[in-house]
Protein backbone atom coordinates (compact mmCIF):
# COMPACT_ATOMS: atom_id res chain seq x y z
CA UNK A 1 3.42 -28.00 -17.39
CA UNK A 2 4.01 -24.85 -19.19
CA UNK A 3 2.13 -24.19 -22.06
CA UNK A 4 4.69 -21.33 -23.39
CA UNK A 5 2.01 -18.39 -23.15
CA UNK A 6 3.96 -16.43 -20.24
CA UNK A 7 5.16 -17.38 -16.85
CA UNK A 8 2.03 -19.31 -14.78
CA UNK A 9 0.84 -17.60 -10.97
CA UNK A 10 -0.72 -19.77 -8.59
CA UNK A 11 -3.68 -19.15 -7.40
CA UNK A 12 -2.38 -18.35 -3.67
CA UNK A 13 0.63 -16.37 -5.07
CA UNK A 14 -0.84 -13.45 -7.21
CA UNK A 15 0.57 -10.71 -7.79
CA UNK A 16 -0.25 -7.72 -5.08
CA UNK A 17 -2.58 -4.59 -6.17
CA UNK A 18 -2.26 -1.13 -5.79
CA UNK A 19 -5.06 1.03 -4.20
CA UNK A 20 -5.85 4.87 -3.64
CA UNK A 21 -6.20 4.88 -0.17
CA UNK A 22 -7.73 7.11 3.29
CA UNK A 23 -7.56 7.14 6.47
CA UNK A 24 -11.15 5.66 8.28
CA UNK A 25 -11.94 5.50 11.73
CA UNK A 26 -9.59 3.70 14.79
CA UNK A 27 -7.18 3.62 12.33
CA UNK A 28 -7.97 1.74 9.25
CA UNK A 29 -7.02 2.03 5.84
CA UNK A 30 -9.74 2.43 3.34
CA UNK A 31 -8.52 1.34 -0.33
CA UNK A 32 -10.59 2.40 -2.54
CA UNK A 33 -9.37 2.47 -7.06
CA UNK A 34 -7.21 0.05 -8.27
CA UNK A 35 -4.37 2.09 -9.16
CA UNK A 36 -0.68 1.43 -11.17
CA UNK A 37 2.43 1.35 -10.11
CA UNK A 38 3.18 4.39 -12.00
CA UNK A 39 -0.30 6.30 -11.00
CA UNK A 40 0.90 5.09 -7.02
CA UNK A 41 3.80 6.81 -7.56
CA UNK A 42 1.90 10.26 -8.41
CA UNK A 43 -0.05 10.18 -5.82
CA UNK A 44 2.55 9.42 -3.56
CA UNK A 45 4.46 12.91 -5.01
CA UNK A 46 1.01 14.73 -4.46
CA UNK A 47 1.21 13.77 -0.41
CA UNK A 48 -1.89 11.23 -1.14
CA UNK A 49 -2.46 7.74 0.53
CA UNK A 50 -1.99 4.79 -1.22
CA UNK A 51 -2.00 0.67 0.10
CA UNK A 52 -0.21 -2.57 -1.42
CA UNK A 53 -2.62 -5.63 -1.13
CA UNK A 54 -1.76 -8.92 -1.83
CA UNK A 55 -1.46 -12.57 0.13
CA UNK A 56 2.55 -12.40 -0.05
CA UNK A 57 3.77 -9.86 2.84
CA UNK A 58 7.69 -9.73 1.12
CA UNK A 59 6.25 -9.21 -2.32
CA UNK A 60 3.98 -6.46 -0.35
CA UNK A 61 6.74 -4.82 1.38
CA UNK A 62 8.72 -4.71 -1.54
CA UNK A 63 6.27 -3.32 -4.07
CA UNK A 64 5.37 -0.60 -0.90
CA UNK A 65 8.83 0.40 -0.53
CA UNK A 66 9.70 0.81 -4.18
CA UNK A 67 6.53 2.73 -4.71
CA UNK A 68 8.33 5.59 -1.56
CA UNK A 69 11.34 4.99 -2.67
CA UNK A 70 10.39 6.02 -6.74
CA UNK A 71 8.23 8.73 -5.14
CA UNK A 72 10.35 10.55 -2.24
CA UNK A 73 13.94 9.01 -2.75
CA UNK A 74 14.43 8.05 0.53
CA UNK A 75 12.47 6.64 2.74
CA UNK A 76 11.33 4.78 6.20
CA UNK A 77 9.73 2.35 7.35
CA UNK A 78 7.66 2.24 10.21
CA UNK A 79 5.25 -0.22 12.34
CA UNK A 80 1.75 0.54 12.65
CA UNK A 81 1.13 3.54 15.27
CA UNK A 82 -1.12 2.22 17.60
CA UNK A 83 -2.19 5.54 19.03
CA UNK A 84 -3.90 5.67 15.13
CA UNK A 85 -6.33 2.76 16.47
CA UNK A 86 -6.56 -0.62 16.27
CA UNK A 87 -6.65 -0.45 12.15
CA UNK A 88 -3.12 1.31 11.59
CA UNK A 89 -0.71 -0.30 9.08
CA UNK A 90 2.54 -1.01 8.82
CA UNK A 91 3.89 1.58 6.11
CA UNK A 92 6.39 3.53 4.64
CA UNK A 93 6.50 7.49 4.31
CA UNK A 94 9.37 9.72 3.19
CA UNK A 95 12.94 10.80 5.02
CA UNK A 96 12.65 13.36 6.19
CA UNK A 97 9.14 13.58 5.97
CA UNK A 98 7.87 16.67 4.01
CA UNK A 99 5.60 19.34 4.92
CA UNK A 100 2.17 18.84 5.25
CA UNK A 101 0.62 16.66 3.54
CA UNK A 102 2.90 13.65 3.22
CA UNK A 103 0.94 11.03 3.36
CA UNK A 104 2.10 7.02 3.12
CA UNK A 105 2.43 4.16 1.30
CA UNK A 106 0.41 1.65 3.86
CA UNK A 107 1.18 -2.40 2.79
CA UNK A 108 -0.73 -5.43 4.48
CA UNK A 109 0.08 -8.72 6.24
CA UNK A 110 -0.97 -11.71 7.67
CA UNK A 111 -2.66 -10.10 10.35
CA UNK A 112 -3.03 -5.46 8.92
CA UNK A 113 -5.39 -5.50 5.79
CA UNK A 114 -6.98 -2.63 4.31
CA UNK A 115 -10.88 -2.07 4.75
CA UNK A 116 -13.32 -2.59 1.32
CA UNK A 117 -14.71 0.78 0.80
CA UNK A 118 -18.56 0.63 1.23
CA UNK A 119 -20.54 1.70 -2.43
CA UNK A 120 -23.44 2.21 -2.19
CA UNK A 121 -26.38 0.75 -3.73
C-alpha cells in the first residue's frame, strides 16, 4: 500500500550509484566518491573514470550508457578486455575514441563489480 509520499523502491531494486572510479591491479575497477549523474558526466568530458553500481544490470547499462552518451555523443559499448586482467568491466567509452585520456564509463553485473576502495584507518 502506498502511502502517497513518492513512488516506493524495494529493497532488492534500488536505484544504481554513481562512483569516481581507477583502474587497480589485474584489472579491477576501484570506485571510490559517490558522484551525480551530472558530476559523472564532467568527469566523463575531462577523460576521467567513472562506474554504475547497482543490483539491476539493465538499469546499470542504461544509466552507463546515458552517462557516454550525455558526455561524448556517441558512443560504444564493449565487453570486458580480458588482456586488462581478471577484474575488467564491461563498459562504454566514446566513438571514435578521443585522444589520450579517454577514459570509460565501467557498469557492473551479476558476475563484474567494482572493488571498495581501502581507507585507511
Amino acid at each position: 500500500m502506498s502511502t502517497g509520499a513518492g513512488p516506493s523502491v524495494r529493497p532488492g531494486n534500488l536505484p544504481p550509484k554513481i562512483y569516481k572510479a581507477i583502474l587497480g591491479t589485474g584489472g579491477d575497477v576501484v570506485r571510490g566518491t559517490e558522484i551525480t549523474e551530472a558530476t559523472a558526466v564532467d568527469e566523463r568530458k575531462a577523460g576521467r573514470d567513472v562506474v554504475v553500481c547497482g543490483q539491476n544490470l539493465r538499469d546499470n547499462y542504461a544509466l552507463a550508457q546515458k552517462i557516454e552518451t550525455t558526455a561524448n555523443g556517441n558512443c560504444k559499448a564493449c565487453p570486458p578486455h580480458y588482456r586488462m586482467g581478471p577484474g575488467a568491466m564491461y563498459h562504454f567509452h566514446a566513438d571514435p575514441r578521443p585522444p589520450h585520456p579517454h577514459g570509460h564509463c565501467f557498469y557492473e553485473t551479476t558476475k563484474r563489480k567494482a572493488k571498495k576502495a581501502k581507507t585507511k584507518p
